[in-house]
Protein backbone atom coordinates (compact mmCIF):
# COMPACT_ATOMS: atom_id res chain seq x y z
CA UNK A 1 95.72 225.08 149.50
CA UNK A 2 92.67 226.82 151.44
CA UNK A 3 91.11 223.61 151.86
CA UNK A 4 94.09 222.03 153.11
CA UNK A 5 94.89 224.94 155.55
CA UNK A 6 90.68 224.81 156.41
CA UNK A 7 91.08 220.82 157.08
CA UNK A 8 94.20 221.21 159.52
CA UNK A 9 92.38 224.06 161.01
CA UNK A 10 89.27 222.45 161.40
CA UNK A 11 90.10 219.03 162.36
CA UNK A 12 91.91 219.62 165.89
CA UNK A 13 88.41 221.61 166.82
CA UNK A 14 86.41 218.86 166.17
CA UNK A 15 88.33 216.21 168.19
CA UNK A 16 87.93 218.76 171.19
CA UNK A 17 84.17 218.64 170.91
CA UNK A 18 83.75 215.27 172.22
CA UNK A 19 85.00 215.72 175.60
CA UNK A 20 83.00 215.56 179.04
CA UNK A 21 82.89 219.46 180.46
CA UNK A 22 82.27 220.67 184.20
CA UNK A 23 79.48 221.99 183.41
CA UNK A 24 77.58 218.84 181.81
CA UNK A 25 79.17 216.95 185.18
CA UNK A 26 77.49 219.55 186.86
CA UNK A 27 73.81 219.59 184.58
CA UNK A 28 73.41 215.66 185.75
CA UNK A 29 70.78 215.10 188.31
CA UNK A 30 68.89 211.80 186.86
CA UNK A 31 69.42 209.09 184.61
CA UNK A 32 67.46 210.79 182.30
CA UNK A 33 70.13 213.75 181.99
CA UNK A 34 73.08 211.15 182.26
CA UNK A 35 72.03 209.76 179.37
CA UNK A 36 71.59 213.17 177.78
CA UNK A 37 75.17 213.97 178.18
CA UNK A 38 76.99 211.10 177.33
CA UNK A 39 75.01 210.33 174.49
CA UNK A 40 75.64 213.82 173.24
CA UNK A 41 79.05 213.27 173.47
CA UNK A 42 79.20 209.96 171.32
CA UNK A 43 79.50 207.72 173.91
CA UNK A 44 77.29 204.14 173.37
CA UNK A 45 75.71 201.91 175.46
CA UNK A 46 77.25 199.11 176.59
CA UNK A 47 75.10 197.78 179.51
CA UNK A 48 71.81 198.57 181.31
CA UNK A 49 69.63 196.79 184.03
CA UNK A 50 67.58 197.89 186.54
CA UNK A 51 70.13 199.05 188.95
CA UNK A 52 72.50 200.58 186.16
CA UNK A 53 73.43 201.91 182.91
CA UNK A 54 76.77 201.90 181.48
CA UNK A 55 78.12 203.87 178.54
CA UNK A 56 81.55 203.80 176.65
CA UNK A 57 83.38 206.09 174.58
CA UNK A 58 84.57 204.39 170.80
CA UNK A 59 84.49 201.12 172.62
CA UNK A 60 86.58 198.26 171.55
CA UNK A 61 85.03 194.93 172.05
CA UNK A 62 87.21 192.08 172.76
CA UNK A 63 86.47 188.55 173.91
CA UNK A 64 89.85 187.11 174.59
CA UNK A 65 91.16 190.59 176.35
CA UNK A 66 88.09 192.06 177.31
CA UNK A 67 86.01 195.36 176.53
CA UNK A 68 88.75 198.24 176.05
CA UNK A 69 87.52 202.11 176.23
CA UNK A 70 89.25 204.86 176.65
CA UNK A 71 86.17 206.65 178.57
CA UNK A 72 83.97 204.93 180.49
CA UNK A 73 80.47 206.59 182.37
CA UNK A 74 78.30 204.52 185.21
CA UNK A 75 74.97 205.68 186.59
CA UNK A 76 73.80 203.75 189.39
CA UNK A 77 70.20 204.09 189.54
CA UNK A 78 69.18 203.24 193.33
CA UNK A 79 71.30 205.84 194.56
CA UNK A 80 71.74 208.57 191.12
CA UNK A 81 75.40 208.12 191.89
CA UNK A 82 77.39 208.48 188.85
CA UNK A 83 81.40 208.26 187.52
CA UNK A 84 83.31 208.90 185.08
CA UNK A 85 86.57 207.16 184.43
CA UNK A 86 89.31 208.08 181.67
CA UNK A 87 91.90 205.48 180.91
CA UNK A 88 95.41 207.01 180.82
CA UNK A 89 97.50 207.03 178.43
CA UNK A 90 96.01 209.29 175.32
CA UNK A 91 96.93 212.83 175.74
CA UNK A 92 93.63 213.98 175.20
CA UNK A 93 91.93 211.91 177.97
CA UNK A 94 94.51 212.99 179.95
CA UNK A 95 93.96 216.72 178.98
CA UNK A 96 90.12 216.46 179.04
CA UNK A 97 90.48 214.99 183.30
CA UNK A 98 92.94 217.56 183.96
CA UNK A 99 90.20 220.31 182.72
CA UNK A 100 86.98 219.02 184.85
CA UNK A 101 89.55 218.82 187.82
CA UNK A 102 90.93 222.09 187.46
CA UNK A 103 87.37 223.82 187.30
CA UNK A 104 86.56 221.71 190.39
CA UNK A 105 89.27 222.94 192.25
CA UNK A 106 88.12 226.64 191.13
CA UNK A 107 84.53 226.68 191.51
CA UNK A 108 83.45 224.15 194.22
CA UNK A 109 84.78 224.39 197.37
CA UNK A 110 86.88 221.68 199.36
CA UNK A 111 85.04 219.30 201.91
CA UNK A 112 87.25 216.13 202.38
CA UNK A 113 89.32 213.22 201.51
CA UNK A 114 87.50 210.00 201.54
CA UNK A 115 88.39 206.84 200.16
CA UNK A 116 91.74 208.18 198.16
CA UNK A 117 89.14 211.04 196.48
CA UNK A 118 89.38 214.72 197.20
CA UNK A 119 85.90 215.80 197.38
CA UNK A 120 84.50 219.35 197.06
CA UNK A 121 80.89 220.76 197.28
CA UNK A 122 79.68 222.81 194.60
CA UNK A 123 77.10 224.96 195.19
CA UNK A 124 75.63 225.11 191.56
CA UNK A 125 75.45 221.52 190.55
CA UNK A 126 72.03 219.99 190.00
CA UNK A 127 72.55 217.37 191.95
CA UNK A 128 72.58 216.32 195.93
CA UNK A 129 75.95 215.17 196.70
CA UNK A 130 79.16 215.99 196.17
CA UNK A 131 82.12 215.46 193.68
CA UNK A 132 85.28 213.88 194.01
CA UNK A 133 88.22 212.83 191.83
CA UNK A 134 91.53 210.86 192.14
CA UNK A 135 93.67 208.98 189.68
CA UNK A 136 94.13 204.72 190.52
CA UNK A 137 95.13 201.90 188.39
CA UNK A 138 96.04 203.62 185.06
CA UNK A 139 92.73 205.42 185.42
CA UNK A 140 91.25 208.90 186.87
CA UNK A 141 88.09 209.30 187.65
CA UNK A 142 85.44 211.89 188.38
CA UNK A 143 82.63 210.81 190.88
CA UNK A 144 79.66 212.07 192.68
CA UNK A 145 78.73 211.24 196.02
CA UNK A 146 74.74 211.20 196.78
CA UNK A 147 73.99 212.78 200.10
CA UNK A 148 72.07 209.99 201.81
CA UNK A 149 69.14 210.45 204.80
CA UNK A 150 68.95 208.35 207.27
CA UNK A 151 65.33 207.30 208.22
């Protein structure tokens, strides 16, 4: 009966530890880190090339109806922008968005609406740009901007 009560205990925990935080969002300033994070977090690869590396989460690969995942993470290399999207419709995903967005909204400060995202600046990232969500097509995503110079 412990070992029953340990499992159900347990369990729950575990499928919590998988999940994309603020603070890795935050920790990502290079492919190199990228990679560190969603790798971490048991995502694979799916594809790379020299302007890009893509990464799913328990990917299910399907010729007839196409790649399914129920997270998805892009680094574009040429510009260190990166996303992450979350396909609704597990409560989980759904729970894990509503957590980066709520510590967003906490500890970054508002800058804008641009292109159906609410972006904010947050002062401790690692990176140089800014963060945005919004929620489109079944999906929400997470998304940093690169501040860009102009030569």
């Amino acid at each position: 009966m412990k070992k029953l009560l340990f499992a159900l205990l347990f369990i729950p925990l575990m499928s919590f530890s998988q999940e994309i935080k603020f603070d890795d969002i935050m920790s990502i300033n290079s492919v190199d880190t990228f990679k560190r994070v969603v790798i971490e977090n048991l995502f694979e690869l799916y594809n790379e090339d020299e302007s890009s590396v893509e990464y799913g989460f328990d990917i299910t690969r399907d010729k007839k109806e196409g790649d399914k995942a129920p997270k998805w993470a892009m680094y574009e290399k040429e510009s260190d922008g990166f996303f992450f999207q979350f396909v609704k419709g597990g409560a989980f995903i759904d729970l894990e968005f509503n957590k980066i967005v709520s510590d967003i909204k906490s500890k970054c400060e508002y800058a804008e609406i641009f292109k159906e995202y609410v972006i904010y600046n947050c002062p401790d990232s690692s990176f140089e740009g800014q963060i945005g969500f919004k929620t489109s097509e079944g999906s929400s995503f997470v998304s940093m901007f690169p501040f860009f110079s102009i030569d």
